[in-house]
C-alpha atoms as a PDB file:
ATOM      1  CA  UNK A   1       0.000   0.000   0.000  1.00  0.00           C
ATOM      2  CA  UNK A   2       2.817   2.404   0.818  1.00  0.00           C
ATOM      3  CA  UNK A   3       4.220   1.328  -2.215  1.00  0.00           C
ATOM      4  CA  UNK A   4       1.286   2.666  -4.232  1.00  0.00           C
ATOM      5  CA  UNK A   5       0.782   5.419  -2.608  1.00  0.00           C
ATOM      6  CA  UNK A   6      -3.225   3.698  -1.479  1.00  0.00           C
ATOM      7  CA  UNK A   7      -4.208   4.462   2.360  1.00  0.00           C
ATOM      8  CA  UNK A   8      -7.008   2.412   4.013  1.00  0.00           C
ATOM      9  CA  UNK A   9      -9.578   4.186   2.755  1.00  0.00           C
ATOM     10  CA  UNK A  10      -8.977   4.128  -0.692  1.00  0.00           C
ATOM     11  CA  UNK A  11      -8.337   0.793  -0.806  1.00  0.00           C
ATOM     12  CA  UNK A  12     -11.611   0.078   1.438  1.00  0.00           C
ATOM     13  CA  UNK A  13     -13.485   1.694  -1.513  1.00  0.00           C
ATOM     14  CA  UNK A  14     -11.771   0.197  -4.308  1.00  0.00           C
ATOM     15  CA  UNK A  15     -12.596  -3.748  -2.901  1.00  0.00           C
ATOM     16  CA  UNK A  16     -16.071  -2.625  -1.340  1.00  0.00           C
ATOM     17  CA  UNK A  17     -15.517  -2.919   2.495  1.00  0.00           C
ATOM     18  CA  UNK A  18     -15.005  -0.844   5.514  1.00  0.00           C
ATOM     19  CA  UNK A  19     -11.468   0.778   6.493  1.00  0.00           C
ATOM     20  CA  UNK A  20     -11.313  -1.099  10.070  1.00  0.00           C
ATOM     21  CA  UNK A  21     -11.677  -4.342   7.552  1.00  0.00           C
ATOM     22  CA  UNK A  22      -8.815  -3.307   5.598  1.00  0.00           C
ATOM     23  CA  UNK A  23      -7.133  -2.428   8.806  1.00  0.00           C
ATOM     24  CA  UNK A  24      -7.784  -6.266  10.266  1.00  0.00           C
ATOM     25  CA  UNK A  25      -5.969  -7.187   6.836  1.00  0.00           C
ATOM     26  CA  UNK A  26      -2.850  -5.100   7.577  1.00  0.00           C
ATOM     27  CA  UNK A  27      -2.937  -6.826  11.161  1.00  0.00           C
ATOM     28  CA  UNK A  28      -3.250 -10.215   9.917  1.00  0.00           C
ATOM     29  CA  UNK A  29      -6.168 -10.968   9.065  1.00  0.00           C
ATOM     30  CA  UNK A  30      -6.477 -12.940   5.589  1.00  0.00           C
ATOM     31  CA  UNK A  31      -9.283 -11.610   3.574  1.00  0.00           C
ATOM     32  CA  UNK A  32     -11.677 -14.060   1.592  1.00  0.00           C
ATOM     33  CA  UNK A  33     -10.755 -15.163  -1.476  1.00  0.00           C
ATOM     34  CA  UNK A  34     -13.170 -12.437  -4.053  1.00  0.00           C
ATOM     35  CA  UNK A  35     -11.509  -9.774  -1.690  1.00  0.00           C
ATOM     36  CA  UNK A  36      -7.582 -10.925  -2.188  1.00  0.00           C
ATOM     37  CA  UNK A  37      -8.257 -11.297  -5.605  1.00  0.00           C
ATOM     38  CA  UNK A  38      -9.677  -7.350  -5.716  1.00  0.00           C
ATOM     39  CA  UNK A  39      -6.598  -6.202  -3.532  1.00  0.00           C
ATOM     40  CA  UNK A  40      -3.957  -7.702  -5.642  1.00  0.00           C
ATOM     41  CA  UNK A  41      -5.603  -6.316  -8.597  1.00  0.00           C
ATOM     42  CA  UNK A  42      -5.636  -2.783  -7.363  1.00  0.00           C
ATOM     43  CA  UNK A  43      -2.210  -2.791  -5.678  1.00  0.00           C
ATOM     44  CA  UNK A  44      -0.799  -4.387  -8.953  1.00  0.00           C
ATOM     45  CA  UNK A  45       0.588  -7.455  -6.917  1.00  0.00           C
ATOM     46  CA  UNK A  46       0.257 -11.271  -6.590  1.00  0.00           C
ATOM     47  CA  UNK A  47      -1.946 -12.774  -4.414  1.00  0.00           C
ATOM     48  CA  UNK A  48       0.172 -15.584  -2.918  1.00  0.00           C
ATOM     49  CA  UNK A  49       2.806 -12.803  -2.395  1.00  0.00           C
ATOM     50  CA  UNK A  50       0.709 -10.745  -0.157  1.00  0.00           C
ATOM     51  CA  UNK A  51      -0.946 -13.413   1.719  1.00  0.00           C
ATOM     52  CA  UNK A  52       1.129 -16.573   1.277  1.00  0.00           C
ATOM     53  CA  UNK A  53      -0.591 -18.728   3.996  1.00  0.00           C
ATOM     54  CA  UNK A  54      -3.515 -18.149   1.689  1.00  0.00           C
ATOM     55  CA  UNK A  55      -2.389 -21.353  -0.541  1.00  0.00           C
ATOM     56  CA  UNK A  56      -0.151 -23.507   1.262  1.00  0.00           C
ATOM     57  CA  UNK A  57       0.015 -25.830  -1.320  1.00  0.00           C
ATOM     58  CA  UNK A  58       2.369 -23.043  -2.802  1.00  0.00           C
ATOM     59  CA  UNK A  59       4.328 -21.591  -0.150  1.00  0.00           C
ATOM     60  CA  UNK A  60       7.821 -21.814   0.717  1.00  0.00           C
ATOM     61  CA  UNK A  61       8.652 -24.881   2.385  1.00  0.00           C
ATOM     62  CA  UNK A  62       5.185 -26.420   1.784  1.00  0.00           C
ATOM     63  CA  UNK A  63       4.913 -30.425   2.095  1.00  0.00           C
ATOM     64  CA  UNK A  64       2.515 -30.680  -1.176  1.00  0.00           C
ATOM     65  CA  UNK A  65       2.544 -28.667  -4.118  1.00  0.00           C
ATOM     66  CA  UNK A  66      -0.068 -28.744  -6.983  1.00  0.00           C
ATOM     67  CA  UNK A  67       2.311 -27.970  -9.101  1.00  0.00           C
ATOM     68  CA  UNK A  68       3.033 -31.943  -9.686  1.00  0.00           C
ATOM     69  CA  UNK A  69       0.942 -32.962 -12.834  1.00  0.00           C
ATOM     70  CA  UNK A  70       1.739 -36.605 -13.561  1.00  0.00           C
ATOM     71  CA  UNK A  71       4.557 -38.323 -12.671  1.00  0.00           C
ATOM     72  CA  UNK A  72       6.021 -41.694 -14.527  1.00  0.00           C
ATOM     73  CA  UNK A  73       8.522 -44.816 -13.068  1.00  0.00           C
ATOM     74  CA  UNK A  74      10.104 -44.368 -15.630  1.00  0.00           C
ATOM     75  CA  UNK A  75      11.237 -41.792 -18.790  1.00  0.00           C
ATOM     76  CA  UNK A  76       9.705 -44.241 -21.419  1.00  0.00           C
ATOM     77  CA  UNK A  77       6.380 -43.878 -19.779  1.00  0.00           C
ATOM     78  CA  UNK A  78       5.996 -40.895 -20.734  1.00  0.00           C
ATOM     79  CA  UNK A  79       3.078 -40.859 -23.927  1.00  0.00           C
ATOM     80  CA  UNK A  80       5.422 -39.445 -26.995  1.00  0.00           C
ATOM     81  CA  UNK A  81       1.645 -37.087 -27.519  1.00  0.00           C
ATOM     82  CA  UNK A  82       3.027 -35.253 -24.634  1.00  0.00           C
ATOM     83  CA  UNK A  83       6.150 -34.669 -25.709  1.00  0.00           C
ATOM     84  CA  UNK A  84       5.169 -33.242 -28.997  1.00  0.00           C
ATOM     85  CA  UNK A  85       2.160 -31.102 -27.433  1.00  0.00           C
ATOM     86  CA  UNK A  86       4.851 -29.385 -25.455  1.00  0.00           C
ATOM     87  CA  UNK A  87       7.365 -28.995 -28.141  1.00  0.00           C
ATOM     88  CA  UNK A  88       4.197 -27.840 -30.896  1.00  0.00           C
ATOM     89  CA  UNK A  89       2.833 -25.574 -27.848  1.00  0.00           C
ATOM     90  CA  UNK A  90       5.682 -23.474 -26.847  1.00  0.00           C
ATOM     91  CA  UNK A  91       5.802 -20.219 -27.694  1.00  0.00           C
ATOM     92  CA  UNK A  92       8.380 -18.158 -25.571  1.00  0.00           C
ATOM     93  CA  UNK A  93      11.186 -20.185 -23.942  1.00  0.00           C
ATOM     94  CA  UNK A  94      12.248 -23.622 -24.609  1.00  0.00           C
ATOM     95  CA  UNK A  95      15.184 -24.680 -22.142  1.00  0.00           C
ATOM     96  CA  UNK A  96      16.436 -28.418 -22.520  1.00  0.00           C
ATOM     97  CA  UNK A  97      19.464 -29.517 -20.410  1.00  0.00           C
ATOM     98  CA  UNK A  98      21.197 -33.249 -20.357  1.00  0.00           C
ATOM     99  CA  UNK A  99      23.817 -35.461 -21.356  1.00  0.00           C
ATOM    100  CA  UNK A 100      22.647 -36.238 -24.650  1.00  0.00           C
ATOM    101  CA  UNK A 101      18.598 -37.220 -24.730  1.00  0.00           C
ATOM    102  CA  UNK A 102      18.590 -37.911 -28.869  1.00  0.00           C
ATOM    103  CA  UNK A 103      14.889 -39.160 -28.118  1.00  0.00           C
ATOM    104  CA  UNK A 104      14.118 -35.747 -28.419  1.00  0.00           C
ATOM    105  CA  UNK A 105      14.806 -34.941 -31.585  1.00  0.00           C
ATOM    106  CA  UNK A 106      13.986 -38.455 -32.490  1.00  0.00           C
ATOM    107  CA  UNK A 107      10.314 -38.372 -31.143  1.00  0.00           C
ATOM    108  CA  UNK A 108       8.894 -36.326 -34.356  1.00  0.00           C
ATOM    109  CA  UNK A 109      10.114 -35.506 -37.933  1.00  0.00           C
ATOM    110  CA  UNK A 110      11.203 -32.146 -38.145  1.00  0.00           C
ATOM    111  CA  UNK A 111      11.974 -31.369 -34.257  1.00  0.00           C
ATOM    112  CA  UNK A 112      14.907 -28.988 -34.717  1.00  0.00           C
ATOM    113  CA  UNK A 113      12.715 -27.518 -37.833  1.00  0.00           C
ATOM    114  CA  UNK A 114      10.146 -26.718 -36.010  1.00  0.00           C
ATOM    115  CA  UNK A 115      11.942 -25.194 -32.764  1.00  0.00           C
ATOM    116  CA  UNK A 116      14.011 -23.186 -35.726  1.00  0.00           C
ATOM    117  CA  UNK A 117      10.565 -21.839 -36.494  1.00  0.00           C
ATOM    118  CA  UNK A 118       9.475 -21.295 -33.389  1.00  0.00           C
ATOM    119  CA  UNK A 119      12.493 -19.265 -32.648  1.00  0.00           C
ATOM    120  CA  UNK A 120      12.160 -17.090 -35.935  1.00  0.00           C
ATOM    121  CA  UNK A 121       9.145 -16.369 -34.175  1.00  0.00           C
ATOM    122  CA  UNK A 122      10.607 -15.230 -30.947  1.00  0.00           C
ATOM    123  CA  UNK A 123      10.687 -17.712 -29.019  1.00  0.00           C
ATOM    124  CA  UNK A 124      14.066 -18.940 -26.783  1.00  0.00           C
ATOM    125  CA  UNK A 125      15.859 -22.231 -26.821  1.00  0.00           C
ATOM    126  CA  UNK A 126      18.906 -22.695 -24.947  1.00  0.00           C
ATOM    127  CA  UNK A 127      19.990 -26.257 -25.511  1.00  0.00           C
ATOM    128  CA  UNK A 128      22.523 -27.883 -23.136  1.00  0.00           C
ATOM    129  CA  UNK A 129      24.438 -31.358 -23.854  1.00  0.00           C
ATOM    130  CA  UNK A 130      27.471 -32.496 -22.160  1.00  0.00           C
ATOM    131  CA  UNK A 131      30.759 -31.773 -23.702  1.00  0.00           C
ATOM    132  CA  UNK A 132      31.681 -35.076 -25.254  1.00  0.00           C
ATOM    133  CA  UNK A 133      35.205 -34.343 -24.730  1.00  0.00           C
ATOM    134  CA  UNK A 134      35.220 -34.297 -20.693  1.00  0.00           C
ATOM    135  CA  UNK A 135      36.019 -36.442 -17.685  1.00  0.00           C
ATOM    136  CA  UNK A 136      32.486 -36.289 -16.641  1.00  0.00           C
ATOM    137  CA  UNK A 137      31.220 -38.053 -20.166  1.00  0.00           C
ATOM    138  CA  UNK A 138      33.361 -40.774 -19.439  1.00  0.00           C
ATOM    139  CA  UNK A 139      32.621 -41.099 -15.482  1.00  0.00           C
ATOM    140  CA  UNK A 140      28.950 -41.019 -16.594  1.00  0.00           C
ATOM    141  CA  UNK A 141      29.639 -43.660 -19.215  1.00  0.00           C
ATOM    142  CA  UNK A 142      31.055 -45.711 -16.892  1.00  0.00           C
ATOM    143  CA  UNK A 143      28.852 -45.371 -14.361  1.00  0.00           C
ATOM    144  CA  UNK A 144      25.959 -46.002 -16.680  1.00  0.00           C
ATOM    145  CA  UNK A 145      28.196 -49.097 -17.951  1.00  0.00           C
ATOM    146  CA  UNK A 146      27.452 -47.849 -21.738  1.00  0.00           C
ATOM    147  CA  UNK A 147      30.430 -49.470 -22.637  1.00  0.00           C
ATOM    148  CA  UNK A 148      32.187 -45.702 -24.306  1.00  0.00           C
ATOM    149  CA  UNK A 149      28.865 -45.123 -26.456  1.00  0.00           C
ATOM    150  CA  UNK A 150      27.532 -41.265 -24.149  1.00  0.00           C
ATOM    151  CA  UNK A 151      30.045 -39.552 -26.171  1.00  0.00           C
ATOM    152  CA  UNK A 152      29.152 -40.912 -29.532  1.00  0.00           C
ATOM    153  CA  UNK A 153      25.557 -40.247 -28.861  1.00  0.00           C
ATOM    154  CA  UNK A 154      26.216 -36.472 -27.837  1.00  0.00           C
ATOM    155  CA  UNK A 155      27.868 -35.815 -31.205  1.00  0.00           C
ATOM    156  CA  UNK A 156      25.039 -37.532 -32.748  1.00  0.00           C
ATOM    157  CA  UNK A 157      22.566 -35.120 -30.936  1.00  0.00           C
ATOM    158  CA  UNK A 158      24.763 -32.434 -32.002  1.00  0.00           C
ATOM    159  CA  UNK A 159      24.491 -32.958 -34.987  1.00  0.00           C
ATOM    160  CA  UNK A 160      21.154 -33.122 -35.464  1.00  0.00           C
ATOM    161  CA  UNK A 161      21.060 -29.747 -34.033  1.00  0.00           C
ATOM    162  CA  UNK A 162      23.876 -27.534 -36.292  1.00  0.00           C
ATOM    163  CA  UNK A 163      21.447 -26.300 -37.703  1.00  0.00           C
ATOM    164  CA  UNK A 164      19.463 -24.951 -35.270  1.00  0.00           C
ATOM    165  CA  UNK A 165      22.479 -23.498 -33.195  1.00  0.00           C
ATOM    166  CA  UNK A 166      22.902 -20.773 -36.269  1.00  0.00           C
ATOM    167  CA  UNK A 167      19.201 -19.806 -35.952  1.00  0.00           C
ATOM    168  CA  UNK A 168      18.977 -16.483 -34.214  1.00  0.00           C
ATOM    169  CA  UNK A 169      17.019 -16.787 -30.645  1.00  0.00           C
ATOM    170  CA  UNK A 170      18.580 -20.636 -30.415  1.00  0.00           C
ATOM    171  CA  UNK A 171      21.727 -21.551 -27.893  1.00  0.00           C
ATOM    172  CA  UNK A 172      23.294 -24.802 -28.362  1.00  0.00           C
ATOM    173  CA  UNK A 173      25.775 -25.174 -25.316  1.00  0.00           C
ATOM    174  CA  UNK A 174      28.360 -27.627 -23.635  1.00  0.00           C
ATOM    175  CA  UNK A 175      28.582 -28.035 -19.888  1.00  0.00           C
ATOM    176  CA  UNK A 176      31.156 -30.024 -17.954  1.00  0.00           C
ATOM    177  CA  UNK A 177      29.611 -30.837 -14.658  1.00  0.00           C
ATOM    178  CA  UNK A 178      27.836 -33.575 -12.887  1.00  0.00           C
ATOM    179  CA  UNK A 179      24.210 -33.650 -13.617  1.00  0.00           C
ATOM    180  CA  UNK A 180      21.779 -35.171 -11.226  1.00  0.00           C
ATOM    181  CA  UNK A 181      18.283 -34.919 -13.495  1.00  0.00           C
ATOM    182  CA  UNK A 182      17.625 -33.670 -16.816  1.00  0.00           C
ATOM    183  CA  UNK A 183      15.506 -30.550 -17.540  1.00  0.00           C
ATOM    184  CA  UNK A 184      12.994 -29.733 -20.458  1.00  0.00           C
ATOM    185  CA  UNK A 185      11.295 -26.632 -19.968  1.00  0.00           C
ATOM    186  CA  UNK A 186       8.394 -25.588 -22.388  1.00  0.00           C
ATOM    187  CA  UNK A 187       7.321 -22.097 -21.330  1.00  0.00           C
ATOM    188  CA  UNK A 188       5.559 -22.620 -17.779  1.00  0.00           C
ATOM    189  CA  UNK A 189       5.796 -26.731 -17.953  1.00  0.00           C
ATOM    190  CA  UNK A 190       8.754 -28.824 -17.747  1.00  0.00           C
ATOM    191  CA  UNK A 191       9.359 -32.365 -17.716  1.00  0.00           C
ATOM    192  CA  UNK A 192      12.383 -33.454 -14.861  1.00  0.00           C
ATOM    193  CA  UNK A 193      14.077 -36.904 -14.760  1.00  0.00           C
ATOM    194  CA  UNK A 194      15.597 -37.750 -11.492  1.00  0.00           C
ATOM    195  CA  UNK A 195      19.031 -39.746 -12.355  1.00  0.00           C
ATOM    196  CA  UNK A 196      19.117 -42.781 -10.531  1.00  0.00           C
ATOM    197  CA  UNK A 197      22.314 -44.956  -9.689  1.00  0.00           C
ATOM    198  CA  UNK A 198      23.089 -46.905 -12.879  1.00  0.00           C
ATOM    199  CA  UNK A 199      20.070 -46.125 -14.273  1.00  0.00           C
ATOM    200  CA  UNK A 200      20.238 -45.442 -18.188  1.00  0.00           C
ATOM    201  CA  UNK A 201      17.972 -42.176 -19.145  1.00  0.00           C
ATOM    202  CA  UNK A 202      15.014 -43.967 -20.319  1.00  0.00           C
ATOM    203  CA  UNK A 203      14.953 -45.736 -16.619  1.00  0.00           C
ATOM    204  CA  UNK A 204      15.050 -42.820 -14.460  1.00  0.00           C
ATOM    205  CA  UNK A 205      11.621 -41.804 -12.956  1.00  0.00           C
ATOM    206  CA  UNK A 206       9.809 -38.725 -14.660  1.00  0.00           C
ATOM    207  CA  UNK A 207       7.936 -35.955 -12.809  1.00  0.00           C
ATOM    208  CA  UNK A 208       5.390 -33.247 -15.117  1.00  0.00           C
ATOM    209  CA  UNK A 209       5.546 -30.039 -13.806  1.00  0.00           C
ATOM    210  CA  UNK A 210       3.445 -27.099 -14.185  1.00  0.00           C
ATOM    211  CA  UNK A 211       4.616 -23.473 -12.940  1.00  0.00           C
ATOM    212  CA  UNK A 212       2.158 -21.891 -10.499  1.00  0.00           C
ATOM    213  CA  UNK A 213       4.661 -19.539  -8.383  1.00  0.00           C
ATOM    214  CA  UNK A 214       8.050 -18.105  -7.794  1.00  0.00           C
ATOM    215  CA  UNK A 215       9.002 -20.695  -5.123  1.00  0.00           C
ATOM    216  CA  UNK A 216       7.354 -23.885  -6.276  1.00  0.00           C
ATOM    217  CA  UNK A 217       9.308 -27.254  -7.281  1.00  0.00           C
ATOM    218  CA  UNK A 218       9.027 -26.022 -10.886  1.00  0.00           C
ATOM    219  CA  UNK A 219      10.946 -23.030 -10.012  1.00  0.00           C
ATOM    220  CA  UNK A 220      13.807 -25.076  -7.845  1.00  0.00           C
ATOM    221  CA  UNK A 221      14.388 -26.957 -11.056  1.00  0.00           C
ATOM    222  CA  UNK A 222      14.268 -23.766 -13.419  1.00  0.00           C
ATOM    223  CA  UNK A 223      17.117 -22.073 -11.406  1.00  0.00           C
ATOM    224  CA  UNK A 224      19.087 -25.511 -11.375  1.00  0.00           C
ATOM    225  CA  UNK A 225      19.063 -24.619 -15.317  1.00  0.00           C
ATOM    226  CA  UNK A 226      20.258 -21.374 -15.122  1.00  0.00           C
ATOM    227  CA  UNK A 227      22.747 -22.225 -12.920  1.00  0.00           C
ATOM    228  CA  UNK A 228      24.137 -24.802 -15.109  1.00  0.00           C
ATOM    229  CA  UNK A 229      23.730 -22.687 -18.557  1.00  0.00           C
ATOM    230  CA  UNK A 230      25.551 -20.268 -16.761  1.00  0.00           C
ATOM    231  CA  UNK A 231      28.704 -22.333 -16.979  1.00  0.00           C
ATOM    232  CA  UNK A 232      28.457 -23.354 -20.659  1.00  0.00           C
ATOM    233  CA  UNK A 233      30.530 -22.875 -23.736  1.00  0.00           C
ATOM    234  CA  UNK A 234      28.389 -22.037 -26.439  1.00  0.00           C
ATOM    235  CA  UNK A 235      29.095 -24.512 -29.173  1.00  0.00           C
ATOM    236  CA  UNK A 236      28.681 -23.989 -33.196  1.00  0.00           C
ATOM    237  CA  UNK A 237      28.825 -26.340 -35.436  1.00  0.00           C
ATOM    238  CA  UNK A 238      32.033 -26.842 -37.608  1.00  0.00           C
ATOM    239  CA  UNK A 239      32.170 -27.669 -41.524  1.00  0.00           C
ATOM    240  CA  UNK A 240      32.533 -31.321 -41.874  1.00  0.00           C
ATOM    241  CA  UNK A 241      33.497 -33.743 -44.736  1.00  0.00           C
ATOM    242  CA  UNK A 242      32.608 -37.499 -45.335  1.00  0.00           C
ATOM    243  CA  UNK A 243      29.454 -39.107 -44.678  1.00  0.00           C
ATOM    244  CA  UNK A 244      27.712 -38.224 -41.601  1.00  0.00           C
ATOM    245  CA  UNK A 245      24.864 -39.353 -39.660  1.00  0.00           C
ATOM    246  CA  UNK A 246      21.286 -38.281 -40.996  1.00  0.00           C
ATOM    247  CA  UNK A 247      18.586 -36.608 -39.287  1.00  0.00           C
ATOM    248  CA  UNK A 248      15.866 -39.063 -37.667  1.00  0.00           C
ATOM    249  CA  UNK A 249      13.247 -36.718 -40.073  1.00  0.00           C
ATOM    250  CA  UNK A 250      15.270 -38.027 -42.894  1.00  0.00           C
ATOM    251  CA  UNK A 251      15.590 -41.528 -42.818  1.00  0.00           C
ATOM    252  CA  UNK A 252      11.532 -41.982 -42.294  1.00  0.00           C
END
């Protein structure tokens, strides 16, 4: 209120009640649900930031969050539709962060294409893989027992996407560090895998996330992103000669 320069009064009128009811609000008091809604309006703020006991499901700390949408046992569960809804439906940020998940550009024809689209249209893609050249790649390989095949399958997913790291609004970047789940953000959803010991990608149990609020489980993962792109070399792809691998698109 000081903020906005409102007094009691003012705002009393403005949401219908009296000024001492506005003054129970200032001392505590959380106002029904039509009258938060009217407050937040008028004082151009959220609702969950002014009263925050007023959802618990979202506050800080909160045992339960509605901001769970499905969750899978494993990666494979989750129905390919949903993949490509996500991908189809974004329309401002697209934020995808791994080792090397080729599934997604393997799931429909034309994946890169279209996010090369999507980006002419203003959208953002930052696209993190694991450098194929670092220690990590190989402790993960190991760990994984993949038998040297993570960094053959991170050059395959880079290839794939040369293209789209010359598009302007598209990142494609290499990170070095230890991940412990994968990230794919598609505006205010995002699907998270939680690695699991061993566990190859298509193993590790899936949770589908929609944002609600600024300190939600979506928004935990979202800053794990950002934290991680901020360490990454952006990568471009180089000329190459000889025969090299084709697009899944292509070879259907």
């Amino acid at each position: 209120m000081l903020r906005s320069g409102v007094d009691a009064a003012t705002l009393a009128q403005a949401v219908g009640v009296d000024a001492k009811t506005v003054s129970r609000w200032i001392g505590g008091r959380v106002p029904h649900r039509t009258s938060r809604a009217l407050v937040a309006k008028h004082l151009g703020e959220d609702e969950i930031t002014l009263w925050p006991t007023s959802r618990p499901d979202q506050a800080p700390g909160a045992s339960a969050t509605a901001e769970i949408v499905g969750a899978w046992a494993h990666r494979a569960d989750v129905p390919t539709d949903l993949w490509v809804s996500l991908l189809d439906g974004a329309r401002e940020r697209v934020d995808l962060l791994g080792y090397a998940y080729p599934f997604m550009f393997e799931i429909t024809p034309q994946a890169t294409e279209t996010l090369a689209k999507r980006c002419a249209g203003g959208l953002r893609a930052r696209i993190a893989v694991a450098d194929p050249n670092c220690p990590h790649v190989a402790e993960r390989d190991a760990l994984e027992q993949l038998g040297g095949t993570l960094a053959g399958r991170i050059r395959l997913a880079l290839h794939w996407l040369a293209d789209l790291a010359a598009t302007p609004n598209a990142t494609v970047g290499l990170h070095s560090v230890h991940l412990y789940n994968s990230v794919f953000r598609f505006d205010d959803q995002m699907i998270v895998t939680p690695h699991i010991f061993r566990g190859h990608g298509y193993q590790h149990p899936t949770l589908y996330l929609r944002r609600l609020s600024g300190h939600g489980i979506f928004e935990t993962f979202a800053e794990q992103f950002q934290q991680v792109w901020d360490t990454v070399r952006t990568w471009a792809a180089e000329p190459t000669t000889g025969t090299t691998p084709p697009h899944p698109s292509r070879t259907r």
